[in-house]
PDB file of N, CA and C in Angstrom:
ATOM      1  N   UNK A   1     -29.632   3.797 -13.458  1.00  0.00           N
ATOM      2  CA  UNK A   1     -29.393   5.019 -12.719  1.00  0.00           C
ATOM      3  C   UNK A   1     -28.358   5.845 -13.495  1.00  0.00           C
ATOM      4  N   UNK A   2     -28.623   7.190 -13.356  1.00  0.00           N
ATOM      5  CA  UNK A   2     -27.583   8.140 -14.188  1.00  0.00           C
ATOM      6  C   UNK A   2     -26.233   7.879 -13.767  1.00  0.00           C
ATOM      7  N   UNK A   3     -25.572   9.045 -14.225  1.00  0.00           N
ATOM      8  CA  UNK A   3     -24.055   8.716 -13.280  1.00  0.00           C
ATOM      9  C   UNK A   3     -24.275  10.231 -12.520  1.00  0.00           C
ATOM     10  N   UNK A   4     -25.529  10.953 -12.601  1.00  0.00           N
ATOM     11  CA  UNK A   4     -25.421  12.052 -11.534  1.00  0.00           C
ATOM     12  C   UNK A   4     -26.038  11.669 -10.378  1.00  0.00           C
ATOM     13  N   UNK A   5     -27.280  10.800 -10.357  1.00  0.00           N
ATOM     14  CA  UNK A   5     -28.378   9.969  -9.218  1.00  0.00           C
ATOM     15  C   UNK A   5     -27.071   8.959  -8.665  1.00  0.00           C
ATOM     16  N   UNK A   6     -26.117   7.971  -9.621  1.00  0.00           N
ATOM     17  CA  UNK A   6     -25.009   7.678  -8.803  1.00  0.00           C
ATOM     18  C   UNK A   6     -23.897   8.187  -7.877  1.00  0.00           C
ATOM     19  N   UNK A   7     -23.601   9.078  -8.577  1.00  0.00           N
ATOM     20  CA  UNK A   7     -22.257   9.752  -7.329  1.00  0.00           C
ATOM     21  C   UNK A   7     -23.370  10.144  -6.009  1.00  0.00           C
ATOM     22  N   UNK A   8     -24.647  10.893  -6.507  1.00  0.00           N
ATOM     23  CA  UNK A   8     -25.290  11.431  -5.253  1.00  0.00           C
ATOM     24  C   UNK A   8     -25.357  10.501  -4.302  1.00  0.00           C
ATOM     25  N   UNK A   9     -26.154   9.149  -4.633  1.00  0.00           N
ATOM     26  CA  UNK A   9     -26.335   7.717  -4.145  1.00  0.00           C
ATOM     27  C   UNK A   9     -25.005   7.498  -3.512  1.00  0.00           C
ATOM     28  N   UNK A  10     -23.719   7.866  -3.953  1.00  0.00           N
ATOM     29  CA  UNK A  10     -22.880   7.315  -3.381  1.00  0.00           C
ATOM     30  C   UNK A  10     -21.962   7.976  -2.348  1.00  0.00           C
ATOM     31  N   UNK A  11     -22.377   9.851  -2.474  1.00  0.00           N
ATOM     32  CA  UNK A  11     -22.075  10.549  -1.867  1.00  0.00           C
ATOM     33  C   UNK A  11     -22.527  10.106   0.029  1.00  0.00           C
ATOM     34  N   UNK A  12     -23.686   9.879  -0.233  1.00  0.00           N
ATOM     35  CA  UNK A  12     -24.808   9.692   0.471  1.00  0.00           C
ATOM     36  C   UNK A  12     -24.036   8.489   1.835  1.00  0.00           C
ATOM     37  N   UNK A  13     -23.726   7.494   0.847  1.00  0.00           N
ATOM     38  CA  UNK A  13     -22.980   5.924   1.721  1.00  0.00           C
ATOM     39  C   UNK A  13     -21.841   7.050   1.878  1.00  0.00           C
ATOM     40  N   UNK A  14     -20.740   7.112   1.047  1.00  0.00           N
ATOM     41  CA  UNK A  14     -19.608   7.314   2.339  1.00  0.00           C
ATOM     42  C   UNK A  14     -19.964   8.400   3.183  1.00  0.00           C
ATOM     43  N   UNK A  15     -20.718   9.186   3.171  1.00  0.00           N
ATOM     44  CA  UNK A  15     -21.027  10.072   4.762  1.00  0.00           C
ATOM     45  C   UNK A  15     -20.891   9.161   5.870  1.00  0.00           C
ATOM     46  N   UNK A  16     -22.345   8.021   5.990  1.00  0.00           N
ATOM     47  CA  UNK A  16     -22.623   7.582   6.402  1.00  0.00           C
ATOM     48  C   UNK A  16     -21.386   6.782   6.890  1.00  0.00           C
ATOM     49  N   UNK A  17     -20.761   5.943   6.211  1.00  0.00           N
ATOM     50  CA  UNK A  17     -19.344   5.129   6.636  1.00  0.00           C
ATOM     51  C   UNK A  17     -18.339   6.358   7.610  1.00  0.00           C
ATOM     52  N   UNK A  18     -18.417   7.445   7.215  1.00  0.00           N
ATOM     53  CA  UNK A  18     -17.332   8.021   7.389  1.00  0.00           C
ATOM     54  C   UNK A  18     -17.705   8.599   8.947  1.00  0.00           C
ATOM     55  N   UNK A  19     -19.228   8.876   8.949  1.00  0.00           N
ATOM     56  CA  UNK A  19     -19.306   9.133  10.147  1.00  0.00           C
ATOM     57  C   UNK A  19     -19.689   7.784  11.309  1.00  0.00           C
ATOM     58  N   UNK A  20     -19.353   6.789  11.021  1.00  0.00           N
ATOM     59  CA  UNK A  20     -19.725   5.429  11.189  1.00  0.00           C
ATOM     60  C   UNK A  20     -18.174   4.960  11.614  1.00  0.00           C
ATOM     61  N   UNK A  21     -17.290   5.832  11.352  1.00  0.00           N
ATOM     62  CA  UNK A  21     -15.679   5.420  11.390  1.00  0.00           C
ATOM     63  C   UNK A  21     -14.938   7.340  12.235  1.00  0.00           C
ATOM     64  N   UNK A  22     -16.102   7.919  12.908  1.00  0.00           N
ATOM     65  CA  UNK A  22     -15.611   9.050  13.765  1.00  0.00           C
ATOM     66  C   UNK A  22     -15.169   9.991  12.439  1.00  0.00           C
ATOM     67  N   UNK A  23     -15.510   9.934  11.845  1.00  0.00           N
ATOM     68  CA  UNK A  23     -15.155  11.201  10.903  1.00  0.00           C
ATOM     69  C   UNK A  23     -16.092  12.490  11.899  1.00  0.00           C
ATOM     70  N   UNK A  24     -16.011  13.337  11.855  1.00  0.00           N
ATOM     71  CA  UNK A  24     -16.980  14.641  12.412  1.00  0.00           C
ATOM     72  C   UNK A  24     -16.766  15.345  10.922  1.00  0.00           C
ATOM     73  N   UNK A  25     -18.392  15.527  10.161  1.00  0.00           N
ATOM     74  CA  UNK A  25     -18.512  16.122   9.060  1.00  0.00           C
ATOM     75  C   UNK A  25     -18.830  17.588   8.990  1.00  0.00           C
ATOM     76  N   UNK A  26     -17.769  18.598   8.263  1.00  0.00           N
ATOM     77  CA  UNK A  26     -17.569  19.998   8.400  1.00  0.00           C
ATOM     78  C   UNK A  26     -18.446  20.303   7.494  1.00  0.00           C
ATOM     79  N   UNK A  27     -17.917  19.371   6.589  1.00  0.00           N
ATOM     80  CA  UNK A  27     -19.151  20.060   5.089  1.00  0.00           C
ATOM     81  C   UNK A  27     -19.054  19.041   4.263  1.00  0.00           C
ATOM     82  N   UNK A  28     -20.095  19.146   3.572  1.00  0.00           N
ATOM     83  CA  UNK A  28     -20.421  18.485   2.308  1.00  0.00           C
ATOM     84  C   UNK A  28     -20.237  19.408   0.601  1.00  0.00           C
ATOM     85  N   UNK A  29     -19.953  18.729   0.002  1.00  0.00           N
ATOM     86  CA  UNK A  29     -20.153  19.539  -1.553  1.00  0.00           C
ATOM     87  C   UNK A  29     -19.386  21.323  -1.121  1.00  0.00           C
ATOM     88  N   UNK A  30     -18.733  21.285  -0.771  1.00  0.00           N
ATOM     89  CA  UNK A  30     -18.189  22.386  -0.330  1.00  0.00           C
ATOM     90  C   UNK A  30     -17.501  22.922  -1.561  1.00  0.00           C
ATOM     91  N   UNK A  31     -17.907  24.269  -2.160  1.00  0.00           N
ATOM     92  CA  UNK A  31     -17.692  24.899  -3.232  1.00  0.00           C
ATOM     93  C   UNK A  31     -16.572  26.467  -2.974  1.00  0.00           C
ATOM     94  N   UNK A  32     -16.061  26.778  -4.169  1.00  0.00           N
ATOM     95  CA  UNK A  32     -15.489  28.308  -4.033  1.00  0.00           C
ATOM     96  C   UNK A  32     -14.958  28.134  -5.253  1.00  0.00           C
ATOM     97  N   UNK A  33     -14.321  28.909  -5.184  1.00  0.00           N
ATOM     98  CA  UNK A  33     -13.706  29.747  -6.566  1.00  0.00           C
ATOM     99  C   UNK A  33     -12.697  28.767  -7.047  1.00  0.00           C
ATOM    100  N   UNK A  34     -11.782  28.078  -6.519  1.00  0.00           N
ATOM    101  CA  UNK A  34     -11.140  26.978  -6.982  1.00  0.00           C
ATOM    102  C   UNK A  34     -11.603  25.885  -7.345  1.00  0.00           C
ATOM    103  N   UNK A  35     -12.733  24.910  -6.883  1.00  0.00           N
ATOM    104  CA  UNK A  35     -13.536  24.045  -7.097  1.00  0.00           C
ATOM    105  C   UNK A  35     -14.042  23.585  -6.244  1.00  0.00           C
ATOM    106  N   UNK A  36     -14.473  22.360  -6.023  1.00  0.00           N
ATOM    107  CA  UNK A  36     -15.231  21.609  -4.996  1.00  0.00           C
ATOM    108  C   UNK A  36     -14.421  20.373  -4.155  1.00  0.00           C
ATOM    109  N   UNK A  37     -14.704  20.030  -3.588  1.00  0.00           N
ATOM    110  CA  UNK A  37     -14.504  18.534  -2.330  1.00  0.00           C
ATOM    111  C   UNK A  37     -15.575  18.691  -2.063  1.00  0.00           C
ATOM    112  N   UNK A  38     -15.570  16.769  -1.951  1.00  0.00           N
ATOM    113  CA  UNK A  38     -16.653  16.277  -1.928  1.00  0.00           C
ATOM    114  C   UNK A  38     -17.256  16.288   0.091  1.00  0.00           C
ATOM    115  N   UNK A  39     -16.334  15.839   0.520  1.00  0.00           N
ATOM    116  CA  UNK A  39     -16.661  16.010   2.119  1.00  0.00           C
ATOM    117  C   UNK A  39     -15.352  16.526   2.555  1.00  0.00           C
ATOM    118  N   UNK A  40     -15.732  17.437   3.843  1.00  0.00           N
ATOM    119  CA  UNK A  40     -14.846  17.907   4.772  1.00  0.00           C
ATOM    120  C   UNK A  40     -14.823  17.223   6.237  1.00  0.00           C
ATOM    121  N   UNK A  41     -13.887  16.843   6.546  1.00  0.00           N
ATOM    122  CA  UNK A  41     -14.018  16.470   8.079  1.00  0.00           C
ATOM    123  C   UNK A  41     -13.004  16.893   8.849  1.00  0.00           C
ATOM    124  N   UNK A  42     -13.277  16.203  10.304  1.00  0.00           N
ATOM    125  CA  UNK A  42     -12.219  16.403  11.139  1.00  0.00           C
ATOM    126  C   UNK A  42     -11.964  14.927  11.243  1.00  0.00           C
ATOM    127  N   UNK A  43     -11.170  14.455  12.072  1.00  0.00           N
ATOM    128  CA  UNK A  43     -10.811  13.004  12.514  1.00  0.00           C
ATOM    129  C   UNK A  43      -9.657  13.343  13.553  1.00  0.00           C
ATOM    130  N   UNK A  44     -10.066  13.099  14.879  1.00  0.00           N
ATOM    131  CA  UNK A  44      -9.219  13.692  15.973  1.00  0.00           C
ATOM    132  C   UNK A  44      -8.691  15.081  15.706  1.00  0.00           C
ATOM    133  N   UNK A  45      -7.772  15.480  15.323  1.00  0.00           N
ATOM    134  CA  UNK A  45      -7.074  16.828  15.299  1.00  0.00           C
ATOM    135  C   UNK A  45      -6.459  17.370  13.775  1.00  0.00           C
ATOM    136  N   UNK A  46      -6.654  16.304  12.756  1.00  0.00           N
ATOM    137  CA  UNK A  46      -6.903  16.315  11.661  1.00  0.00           C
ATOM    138  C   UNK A  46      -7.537  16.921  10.466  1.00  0.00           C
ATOM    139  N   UNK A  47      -7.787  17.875   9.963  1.00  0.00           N
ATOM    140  CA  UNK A  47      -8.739  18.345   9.092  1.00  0.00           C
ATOM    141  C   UNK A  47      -8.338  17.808   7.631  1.00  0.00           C
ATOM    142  N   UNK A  48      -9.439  16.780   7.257  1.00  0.00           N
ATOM    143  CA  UNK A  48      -9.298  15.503   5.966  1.00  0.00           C
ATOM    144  C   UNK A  48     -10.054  16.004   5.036  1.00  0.00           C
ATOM    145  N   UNK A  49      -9.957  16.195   3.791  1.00  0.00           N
ATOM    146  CA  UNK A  49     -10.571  16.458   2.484  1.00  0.00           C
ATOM    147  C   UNK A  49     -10.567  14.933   1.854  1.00  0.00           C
ATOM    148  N   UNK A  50     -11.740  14.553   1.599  1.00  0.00           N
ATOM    149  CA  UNK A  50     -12.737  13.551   1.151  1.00  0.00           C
ATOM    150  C   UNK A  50     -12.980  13.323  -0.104  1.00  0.00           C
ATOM    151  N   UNK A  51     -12.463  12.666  -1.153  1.00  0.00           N
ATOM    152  CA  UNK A  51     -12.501  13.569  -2.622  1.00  0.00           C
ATOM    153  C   UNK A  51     -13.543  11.313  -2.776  1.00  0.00           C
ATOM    154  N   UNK A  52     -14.585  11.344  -2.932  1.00  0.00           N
ATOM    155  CA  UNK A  52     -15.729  10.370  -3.371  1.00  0.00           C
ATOM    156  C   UNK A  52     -15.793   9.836  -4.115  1.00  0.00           C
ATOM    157  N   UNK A  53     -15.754   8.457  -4.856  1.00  0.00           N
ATOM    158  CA  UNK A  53     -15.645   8.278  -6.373  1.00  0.00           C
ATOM    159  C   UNK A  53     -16.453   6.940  -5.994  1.00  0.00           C
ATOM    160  N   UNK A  54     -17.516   7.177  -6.680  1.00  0.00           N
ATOM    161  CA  UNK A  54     -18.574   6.400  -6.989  1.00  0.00           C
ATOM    162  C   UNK A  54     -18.802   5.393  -8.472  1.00  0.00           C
ATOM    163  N   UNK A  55     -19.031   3.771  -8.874  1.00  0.00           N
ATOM    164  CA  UNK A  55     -18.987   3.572  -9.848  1.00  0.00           C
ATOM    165  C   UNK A  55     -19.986   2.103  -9.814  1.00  0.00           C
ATOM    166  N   UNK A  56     -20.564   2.089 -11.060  1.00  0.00           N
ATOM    167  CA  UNK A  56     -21.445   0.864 -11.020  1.00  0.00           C
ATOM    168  C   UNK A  56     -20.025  -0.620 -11.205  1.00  0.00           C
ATOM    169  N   UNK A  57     -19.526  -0.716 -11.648  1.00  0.00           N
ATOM    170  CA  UNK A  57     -18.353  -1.429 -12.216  1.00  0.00           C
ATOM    171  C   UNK A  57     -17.227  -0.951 -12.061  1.00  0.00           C
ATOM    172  N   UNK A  58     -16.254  -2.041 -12.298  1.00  0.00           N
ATOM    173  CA  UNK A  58     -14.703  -1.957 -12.968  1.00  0.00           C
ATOM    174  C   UNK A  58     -14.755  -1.763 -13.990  1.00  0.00           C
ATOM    175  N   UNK A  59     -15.719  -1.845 -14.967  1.00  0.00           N
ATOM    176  CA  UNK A  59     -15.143  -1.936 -16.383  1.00  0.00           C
ATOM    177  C   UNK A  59     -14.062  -0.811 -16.910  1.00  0.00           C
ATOM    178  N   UNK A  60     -14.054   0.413 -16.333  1.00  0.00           N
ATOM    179  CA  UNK A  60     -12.784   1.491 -16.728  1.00  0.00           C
ATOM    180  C   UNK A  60     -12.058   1.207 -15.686  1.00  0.00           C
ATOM    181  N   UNK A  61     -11.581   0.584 -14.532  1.00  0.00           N
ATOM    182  CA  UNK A  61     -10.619   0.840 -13.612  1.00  0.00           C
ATOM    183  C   UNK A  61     -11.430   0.760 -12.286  1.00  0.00           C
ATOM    184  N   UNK A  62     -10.848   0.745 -11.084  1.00  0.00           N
ATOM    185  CA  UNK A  62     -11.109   0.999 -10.045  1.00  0.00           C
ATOM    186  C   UNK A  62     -11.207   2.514  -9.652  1.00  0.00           C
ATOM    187  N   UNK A  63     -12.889   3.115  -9.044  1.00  0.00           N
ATOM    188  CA  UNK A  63     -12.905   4.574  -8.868  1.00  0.00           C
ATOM    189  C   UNK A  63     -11.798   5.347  -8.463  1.00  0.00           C
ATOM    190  N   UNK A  64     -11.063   4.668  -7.142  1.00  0.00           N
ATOM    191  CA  UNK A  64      -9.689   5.967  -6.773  1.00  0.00           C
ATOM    192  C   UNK A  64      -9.296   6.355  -8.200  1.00  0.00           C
ATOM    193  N   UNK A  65      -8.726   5.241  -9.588  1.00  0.00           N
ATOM    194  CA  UNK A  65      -8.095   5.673 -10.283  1.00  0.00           C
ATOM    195  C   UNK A  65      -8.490   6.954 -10.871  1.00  0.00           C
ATOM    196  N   UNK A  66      -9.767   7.580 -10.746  1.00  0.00           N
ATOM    197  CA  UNK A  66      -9.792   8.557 -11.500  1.00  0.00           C
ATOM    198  C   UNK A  66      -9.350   9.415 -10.649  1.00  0.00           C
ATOM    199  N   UNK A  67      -8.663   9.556  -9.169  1.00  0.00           N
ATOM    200  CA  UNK A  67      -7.950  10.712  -8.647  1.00  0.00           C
ATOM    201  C   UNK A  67      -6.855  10.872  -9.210  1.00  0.00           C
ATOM    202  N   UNK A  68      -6.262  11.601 -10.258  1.00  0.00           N
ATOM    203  CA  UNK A  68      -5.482  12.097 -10.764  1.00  0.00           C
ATOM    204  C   UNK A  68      -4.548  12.808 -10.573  1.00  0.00           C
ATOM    205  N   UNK A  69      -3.178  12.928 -10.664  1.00  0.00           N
ATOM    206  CA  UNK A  69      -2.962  14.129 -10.794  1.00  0.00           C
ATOM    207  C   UNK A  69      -3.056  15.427 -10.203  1.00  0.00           C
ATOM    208  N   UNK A  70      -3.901  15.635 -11.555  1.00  0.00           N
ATOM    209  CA  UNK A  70      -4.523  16.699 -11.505  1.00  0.00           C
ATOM    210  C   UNK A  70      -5.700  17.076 -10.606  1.00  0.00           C
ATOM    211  N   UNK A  71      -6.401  15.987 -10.730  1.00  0.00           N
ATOM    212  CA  UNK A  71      -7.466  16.327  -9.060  1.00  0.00           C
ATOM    213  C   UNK A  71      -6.892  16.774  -7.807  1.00  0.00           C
ATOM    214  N   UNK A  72      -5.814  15.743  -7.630  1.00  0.00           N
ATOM    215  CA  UNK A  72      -5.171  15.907  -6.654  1.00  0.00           C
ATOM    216  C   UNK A  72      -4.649  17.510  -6.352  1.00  0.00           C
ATOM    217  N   UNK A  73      -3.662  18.063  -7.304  1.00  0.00           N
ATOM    218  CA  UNK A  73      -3.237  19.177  -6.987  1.00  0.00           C
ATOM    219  C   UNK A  73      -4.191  20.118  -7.002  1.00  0.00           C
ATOM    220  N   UNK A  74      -5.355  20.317  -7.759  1.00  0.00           N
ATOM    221  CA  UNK A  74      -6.851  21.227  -7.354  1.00  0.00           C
ATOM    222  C   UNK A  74      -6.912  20.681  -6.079  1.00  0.00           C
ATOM    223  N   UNK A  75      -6.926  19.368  -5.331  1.00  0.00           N
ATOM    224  CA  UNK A  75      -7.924  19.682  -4.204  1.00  0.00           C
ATOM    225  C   UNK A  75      -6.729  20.252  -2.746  1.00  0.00           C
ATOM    226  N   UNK A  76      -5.276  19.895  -3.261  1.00  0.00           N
ATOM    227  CA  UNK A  76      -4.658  20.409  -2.491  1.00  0.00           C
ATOM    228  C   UNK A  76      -4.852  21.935  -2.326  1.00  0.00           C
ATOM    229  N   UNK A  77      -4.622  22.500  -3.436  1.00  0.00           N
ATOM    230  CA  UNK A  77      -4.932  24.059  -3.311  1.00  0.00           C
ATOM    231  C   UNK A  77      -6.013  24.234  -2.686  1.00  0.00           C
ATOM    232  N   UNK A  78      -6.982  23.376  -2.922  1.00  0.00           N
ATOM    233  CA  UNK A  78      -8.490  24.006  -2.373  1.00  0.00           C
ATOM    234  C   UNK A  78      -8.362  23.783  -0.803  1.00  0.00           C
ATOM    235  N   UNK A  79      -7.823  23.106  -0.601  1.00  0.00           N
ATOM    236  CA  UNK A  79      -7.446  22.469   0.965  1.00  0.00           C
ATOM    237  C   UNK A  79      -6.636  23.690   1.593  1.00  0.00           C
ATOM    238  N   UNK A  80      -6.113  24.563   0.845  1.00  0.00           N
ATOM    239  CA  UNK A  80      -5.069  25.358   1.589  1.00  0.00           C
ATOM    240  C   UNK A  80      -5.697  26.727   1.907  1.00  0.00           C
ATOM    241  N   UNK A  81      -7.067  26.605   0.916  1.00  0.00           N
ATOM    242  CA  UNK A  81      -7.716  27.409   0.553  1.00  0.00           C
ATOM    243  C   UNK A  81      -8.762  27.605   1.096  1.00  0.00           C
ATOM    244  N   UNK A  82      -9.240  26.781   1.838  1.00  0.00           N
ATOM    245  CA  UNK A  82     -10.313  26.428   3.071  1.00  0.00           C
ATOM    246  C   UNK A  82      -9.590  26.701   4.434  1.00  0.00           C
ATOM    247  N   UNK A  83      -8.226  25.626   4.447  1.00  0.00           N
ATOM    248  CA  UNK A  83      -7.569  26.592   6.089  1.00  0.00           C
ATOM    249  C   UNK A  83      -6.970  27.714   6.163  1.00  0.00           C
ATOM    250  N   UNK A  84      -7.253  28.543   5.653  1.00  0.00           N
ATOM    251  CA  UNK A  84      -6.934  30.070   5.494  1.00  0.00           C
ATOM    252  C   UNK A  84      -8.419  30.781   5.952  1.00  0.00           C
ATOM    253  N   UNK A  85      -9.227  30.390   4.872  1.00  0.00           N
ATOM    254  CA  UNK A  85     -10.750  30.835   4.973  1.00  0.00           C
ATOM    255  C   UNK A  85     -11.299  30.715   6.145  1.00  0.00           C
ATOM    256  N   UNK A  86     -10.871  29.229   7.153  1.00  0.00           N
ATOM    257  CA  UNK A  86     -11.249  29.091   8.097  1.00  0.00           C
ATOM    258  C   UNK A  86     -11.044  29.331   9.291  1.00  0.00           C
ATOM    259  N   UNK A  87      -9.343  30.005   8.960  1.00  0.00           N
ATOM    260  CA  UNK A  87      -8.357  30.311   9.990  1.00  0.00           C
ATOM    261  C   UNK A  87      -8.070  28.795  11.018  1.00  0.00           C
ATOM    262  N   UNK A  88      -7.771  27.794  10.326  1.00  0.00           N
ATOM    263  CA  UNK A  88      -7.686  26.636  11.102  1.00  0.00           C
ATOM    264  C   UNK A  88      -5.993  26.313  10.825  1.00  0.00           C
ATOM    265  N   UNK A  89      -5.357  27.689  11.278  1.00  0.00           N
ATOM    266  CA  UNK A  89      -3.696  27.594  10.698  1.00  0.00           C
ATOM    267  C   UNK A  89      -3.204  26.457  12.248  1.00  0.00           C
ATOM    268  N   UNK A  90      -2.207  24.740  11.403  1.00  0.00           N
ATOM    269  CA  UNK A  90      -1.259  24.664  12.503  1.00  0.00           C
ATOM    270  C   UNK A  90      -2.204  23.569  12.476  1.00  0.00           C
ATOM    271  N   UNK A  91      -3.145  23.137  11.871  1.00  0.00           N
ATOM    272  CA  UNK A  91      -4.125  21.674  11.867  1.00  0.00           C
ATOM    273  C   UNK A  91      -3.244  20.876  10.536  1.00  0.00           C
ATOM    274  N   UNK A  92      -2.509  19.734  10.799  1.00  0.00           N
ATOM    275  CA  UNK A  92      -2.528  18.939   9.956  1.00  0.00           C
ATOM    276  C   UNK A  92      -3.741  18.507   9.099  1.00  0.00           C
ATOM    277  N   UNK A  93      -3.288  18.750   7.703  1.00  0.00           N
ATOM    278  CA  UNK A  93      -4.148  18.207   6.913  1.00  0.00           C
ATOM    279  C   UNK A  93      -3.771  16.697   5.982  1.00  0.00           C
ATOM    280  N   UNK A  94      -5.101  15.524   5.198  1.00  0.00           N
ATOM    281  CA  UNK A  94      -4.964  14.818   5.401  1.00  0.00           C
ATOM    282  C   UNK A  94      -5.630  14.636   3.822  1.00  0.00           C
ATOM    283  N   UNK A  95      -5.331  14.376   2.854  1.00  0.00           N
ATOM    284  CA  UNK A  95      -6.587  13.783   1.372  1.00  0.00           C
ATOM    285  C   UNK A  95      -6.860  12.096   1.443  1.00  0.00           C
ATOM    286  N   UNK A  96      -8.258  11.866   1.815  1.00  0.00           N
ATOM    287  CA  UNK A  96      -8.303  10.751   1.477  1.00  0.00           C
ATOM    288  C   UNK A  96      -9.450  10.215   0.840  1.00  0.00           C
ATOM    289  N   UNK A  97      -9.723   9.734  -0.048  1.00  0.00           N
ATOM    290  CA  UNK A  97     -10.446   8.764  -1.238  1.00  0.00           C
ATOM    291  C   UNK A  97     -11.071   8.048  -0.831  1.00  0.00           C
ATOM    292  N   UNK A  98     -13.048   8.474  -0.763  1.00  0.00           N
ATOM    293  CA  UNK A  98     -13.414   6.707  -0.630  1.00  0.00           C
ATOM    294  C   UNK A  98     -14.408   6.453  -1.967  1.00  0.00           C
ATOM    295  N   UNK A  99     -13.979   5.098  -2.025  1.00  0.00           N
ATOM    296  CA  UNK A  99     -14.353   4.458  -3.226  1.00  0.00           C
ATOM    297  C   UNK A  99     -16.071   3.999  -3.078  1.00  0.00           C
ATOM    298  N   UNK A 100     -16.534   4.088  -3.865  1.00  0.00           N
ATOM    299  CA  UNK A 100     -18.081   3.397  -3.459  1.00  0.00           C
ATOM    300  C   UNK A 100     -18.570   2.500  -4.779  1.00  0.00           C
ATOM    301  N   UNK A 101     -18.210   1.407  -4.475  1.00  0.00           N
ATOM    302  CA  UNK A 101     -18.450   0.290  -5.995  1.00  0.00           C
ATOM    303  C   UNK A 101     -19.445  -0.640  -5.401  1.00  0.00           C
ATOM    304  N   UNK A 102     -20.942  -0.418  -6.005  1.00  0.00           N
ATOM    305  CA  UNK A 102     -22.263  -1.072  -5.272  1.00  0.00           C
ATOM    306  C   UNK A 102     -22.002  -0.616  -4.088  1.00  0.00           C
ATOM    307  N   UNK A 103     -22.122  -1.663  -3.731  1.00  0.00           N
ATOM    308  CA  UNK A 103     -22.324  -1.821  -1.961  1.00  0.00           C
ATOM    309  C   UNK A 103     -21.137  -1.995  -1.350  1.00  0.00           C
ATOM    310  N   UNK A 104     -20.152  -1.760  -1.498  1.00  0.00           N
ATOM    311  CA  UNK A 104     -19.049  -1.872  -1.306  1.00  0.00           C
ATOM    312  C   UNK A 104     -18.487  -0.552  -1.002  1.00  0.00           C
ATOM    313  N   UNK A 105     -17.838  -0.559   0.336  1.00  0.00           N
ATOM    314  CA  UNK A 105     -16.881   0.709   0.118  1.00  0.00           C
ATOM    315  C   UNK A 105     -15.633   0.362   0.794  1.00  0.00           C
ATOM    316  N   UNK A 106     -14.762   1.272  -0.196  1.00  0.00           N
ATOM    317  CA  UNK A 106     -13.050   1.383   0.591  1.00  0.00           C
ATOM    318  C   UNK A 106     -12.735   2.551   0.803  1.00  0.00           C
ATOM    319  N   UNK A 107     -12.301   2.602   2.056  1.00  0.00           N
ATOM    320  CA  UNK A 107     -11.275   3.939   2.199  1.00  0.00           C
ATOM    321  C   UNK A 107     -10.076   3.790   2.221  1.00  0.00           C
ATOM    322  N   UNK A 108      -9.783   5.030   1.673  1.00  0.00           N
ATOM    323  CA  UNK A 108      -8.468   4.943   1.475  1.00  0.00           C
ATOM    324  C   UNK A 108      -7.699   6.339   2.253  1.00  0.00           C
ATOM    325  N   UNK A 109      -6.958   6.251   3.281  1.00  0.00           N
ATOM    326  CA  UNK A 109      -6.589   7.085   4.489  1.00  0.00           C
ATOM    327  C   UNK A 109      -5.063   7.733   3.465  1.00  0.00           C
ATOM    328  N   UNK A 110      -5.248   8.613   3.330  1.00  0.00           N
ATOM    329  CA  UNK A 110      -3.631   9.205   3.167  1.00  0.00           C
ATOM    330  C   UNK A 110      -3.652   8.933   1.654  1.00  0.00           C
ATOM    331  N   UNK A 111      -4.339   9.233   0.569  1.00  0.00           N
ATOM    332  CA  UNK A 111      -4.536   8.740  -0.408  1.00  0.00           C
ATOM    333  C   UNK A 111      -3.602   9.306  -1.232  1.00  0.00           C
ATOM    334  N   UNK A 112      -3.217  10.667  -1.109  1.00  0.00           N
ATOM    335  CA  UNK A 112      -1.826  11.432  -1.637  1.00  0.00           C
ATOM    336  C   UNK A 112      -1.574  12.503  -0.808  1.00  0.00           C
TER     337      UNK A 112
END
């Protein structure tokens, strides 16, 4: 399988987990001028940005590791950049990471 048929494949499972664990899904692949997140949700009163990392193996690391940084501070902006757009001012917001290795998934709540 590619590694584009993978992330999709894996996009696919954590929905499913996430709405399997009360996530309420706002959006998917949600795009703009800053970049993308992978899922949007709510979770009680919460509005959570979902950043997905899909991988056949460990052999480079465990998937969170590739949240970076630098991912991180893109998806914060993009996060600030969506509750403005959405006018959802005064909602705690929340980044959290789920990993999808095979069949396996972890979440990771509060990831930065």
């Amino acid at each position: 399988m590619n590694h584009i048929a993978l992330g999709i494949a894996g996009e696919k499972k954590a929905v499913k987990y996430l709405k399997k664990h009360k996530y309420k899904i706002l959006e998917k692949n949600y795009r703009c001028a800053l970049g993308e997140v992978d899922v949007i949700a709510r979770q009680g009163e919460t509005l959570v940005f979902v950043e997905v990392k899909t991988r056949s193996s460990c052999l480079f690391g465990r998937p969170c590791e590739a949240v970076d940084e630098q991912k991180q501070e893109k998806l914060r902006r993009l996060a600030l950049y969506y509750q403005r757009f959405k006018r959802l001012y005064n909602i705690p917001l929340r980044f959290d990471v789920v990993e999808v290795l095979d069949n396996e998934i972890n979440l990771i709540e509060g990831a930065f």
